[in-house]
Every structure is written in C-alpha cells, then in structure tokens.
N, C-alpha and C. Protein backbone atom coordinates (compact mmCIF):
# COMPACT_ATOMS: atom_id res chain seq x y z
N UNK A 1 -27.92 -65.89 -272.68
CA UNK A 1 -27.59 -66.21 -274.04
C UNK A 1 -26.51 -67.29 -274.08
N UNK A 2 -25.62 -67.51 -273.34
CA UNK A 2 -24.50 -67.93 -272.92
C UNK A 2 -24.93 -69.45 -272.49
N UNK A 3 -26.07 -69.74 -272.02
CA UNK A 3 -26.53 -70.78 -271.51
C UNK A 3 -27.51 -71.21 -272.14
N UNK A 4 -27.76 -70.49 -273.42
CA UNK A 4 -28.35 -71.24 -274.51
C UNK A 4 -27.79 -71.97 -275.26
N UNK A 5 -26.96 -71.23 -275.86
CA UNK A 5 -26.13 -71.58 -276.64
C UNK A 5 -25.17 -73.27 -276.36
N UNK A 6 -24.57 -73.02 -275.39
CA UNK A 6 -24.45 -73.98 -274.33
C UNK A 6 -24.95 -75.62 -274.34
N UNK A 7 -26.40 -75.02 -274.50
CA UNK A 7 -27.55 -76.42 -274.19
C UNK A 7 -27.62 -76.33 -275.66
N UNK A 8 -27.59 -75.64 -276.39
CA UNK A 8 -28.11 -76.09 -277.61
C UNK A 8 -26.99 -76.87 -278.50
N UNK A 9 -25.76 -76.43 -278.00
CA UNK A 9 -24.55 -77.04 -278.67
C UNK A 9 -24.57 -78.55 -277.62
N UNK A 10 -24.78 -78.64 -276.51
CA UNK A 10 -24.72 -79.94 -276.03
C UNK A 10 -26.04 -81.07 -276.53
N UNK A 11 -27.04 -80.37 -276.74
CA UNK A 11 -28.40 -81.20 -277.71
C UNK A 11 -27.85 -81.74 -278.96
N UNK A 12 -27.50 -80.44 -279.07
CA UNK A 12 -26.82 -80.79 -280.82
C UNK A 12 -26.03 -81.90 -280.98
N UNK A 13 -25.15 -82.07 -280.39
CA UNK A 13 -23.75 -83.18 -280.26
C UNK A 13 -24.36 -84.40 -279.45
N UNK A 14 -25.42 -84.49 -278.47
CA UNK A 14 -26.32 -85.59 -278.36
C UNK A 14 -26.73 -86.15 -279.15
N UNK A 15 -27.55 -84.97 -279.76
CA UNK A 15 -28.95 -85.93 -280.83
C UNK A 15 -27.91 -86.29 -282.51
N UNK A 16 -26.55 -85.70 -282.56
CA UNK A 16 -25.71 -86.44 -283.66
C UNK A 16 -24.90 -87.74 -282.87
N UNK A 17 -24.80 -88.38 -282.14
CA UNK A 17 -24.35 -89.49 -281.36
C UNK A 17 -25.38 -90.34 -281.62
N UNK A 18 -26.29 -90.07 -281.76
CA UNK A 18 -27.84 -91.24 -281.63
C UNK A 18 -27.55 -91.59 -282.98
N UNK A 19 -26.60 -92.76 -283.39
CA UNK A 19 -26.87 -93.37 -284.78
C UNK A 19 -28.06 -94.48 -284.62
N UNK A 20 -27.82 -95.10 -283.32
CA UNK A 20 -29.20 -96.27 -283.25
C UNK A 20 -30.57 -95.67 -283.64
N UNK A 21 -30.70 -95.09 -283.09
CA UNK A 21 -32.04 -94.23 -283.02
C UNK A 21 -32.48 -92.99 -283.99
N UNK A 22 -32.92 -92.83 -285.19
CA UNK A 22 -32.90 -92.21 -286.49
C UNK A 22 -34.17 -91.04 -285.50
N UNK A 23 -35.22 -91.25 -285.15
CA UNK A 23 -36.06 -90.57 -284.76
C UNK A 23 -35.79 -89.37 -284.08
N UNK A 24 -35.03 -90.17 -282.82
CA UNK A 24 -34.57 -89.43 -281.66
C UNK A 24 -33.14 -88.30 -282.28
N UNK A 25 -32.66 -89.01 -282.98
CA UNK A 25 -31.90 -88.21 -283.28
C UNK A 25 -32.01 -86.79 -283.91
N UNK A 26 -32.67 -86.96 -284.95
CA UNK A 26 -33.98 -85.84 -285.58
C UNK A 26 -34.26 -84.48 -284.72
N UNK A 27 -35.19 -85.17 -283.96
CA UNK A 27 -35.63 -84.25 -282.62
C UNK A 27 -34.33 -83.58 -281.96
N UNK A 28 -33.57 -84.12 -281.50
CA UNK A 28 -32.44 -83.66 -280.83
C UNK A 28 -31.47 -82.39 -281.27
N UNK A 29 -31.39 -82.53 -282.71
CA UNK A 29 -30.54 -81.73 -283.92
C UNK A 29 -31.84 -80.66 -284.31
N UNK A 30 -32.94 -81.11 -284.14
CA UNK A 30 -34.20 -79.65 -284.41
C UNK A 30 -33.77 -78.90 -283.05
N UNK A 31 -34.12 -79.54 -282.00
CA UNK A 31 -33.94 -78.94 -280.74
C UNK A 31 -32.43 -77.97 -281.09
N UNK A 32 -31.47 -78.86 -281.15
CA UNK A 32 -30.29 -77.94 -280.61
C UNK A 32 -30.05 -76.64 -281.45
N UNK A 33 -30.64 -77.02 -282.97
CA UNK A 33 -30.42 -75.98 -283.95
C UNK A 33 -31.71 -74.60 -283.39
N UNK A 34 -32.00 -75.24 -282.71
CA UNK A 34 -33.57 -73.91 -282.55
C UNK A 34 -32.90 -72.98 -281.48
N UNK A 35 -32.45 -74.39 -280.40
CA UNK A 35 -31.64 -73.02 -279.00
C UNK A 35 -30.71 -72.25 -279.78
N UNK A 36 -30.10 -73.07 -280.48
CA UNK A 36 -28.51 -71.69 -281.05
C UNK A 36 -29.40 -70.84 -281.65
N UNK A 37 -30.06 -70.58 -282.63
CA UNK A 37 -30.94 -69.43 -283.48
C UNK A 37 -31.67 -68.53 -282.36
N UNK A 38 -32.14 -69.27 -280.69
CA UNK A 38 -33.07 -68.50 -280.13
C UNK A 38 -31.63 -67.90 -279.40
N UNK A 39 -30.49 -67.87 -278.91
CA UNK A 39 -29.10 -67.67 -278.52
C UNK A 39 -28.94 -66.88 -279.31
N UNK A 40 -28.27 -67.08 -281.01
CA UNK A 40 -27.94 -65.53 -281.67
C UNK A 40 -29.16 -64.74 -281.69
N UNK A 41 -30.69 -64.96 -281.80
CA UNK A 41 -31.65 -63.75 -281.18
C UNK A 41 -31.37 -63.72 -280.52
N UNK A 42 -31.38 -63.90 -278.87
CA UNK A 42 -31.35 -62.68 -277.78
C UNK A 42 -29.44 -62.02 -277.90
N UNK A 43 -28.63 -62.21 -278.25
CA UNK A 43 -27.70 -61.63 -278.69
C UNK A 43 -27.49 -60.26 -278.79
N UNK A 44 -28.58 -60.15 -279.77
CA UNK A 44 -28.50 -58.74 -280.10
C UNK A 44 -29.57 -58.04 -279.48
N UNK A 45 -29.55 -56.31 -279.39
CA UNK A 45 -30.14 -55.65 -278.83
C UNK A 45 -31.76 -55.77 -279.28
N UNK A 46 -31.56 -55.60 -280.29
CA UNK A 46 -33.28 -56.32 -281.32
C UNK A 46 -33.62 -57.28 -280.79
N UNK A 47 -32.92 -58.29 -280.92
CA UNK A 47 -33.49 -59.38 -280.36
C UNK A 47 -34.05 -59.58 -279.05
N UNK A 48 -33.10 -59.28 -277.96
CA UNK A 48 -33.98 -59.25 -277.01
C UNK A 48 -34.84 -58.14 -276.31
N UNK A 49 -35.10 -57.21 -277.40
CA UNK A 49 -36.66 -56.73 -277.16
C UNK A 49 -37.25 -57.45 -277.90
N UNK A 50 -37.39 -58.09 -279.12
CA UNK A 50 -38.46 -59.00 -279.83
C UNK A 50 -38.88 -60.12 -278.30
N UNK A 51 -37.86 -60.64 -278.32
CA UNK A 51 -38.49 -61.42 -277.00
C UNK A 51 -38.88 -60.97 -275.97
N UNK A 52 -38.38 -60.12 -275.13
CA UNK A 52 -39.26 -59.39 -274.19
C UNK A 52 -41.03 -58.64 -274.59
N UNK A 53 -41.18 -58.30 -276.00
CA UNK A 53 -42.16 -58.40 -276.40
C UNK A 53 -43.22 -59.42 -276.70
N UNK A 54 -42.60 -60.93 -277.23
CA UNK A 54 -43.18 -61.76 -276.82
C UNK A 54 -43.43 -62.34 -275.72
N UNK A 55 -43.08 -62.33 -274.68
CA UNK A 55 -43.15 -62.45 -273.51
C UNK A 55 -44.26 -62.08 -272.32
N UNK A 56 -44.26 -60.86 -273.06
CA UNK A 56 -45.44 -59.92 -272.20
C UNK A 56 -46.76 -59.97 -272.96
C-alpha cells in the first residue's frame, strides 16, 4: 500500500510538471490519482479482500 501510494504521488507531481505537454500530462494525473484510490483501497481490511477477490 505504502508503495502505491508512493508511485502514485510521484506520477502525480510528474504528470503536473508537464506544462509543455497538455496530453501527457492528463494521463499522468489519471494515472497518479487511480494508484492513490487503488492505495486507500487496499488500506483497509475490505479492501484488500475486494482485491484479493478480484484477483482470483
């Protein structure tokens, strides 16, 4: 969880640096906002059985 969060806060602060690039930047800030949301899911105990259920 710890190493989601992580990558998703370092995507995040990437893809807001990309002023040249409007596209890329986009993508980057979807990306990072998706790891933090998939980070507070496995968080909690719910959560990571929802994912271990998807999984299998």
């Amino acid at each position: 969880m710890v190493i989601f969060a992580a990558l998703g806060l370092f995507v995040l602060s990437y893809g807001w640096r990309q002023k040249n690039r409007p596209a890329v930047r986009v993508v980057f800030i979807i990306f990072g906002i998706l790891l933090l949301v998939f980070a507070g899911i496995t968080a909690t105990p719910q959560g990571t059985e929802i994912v271990s259920h998807m999984i299998q």
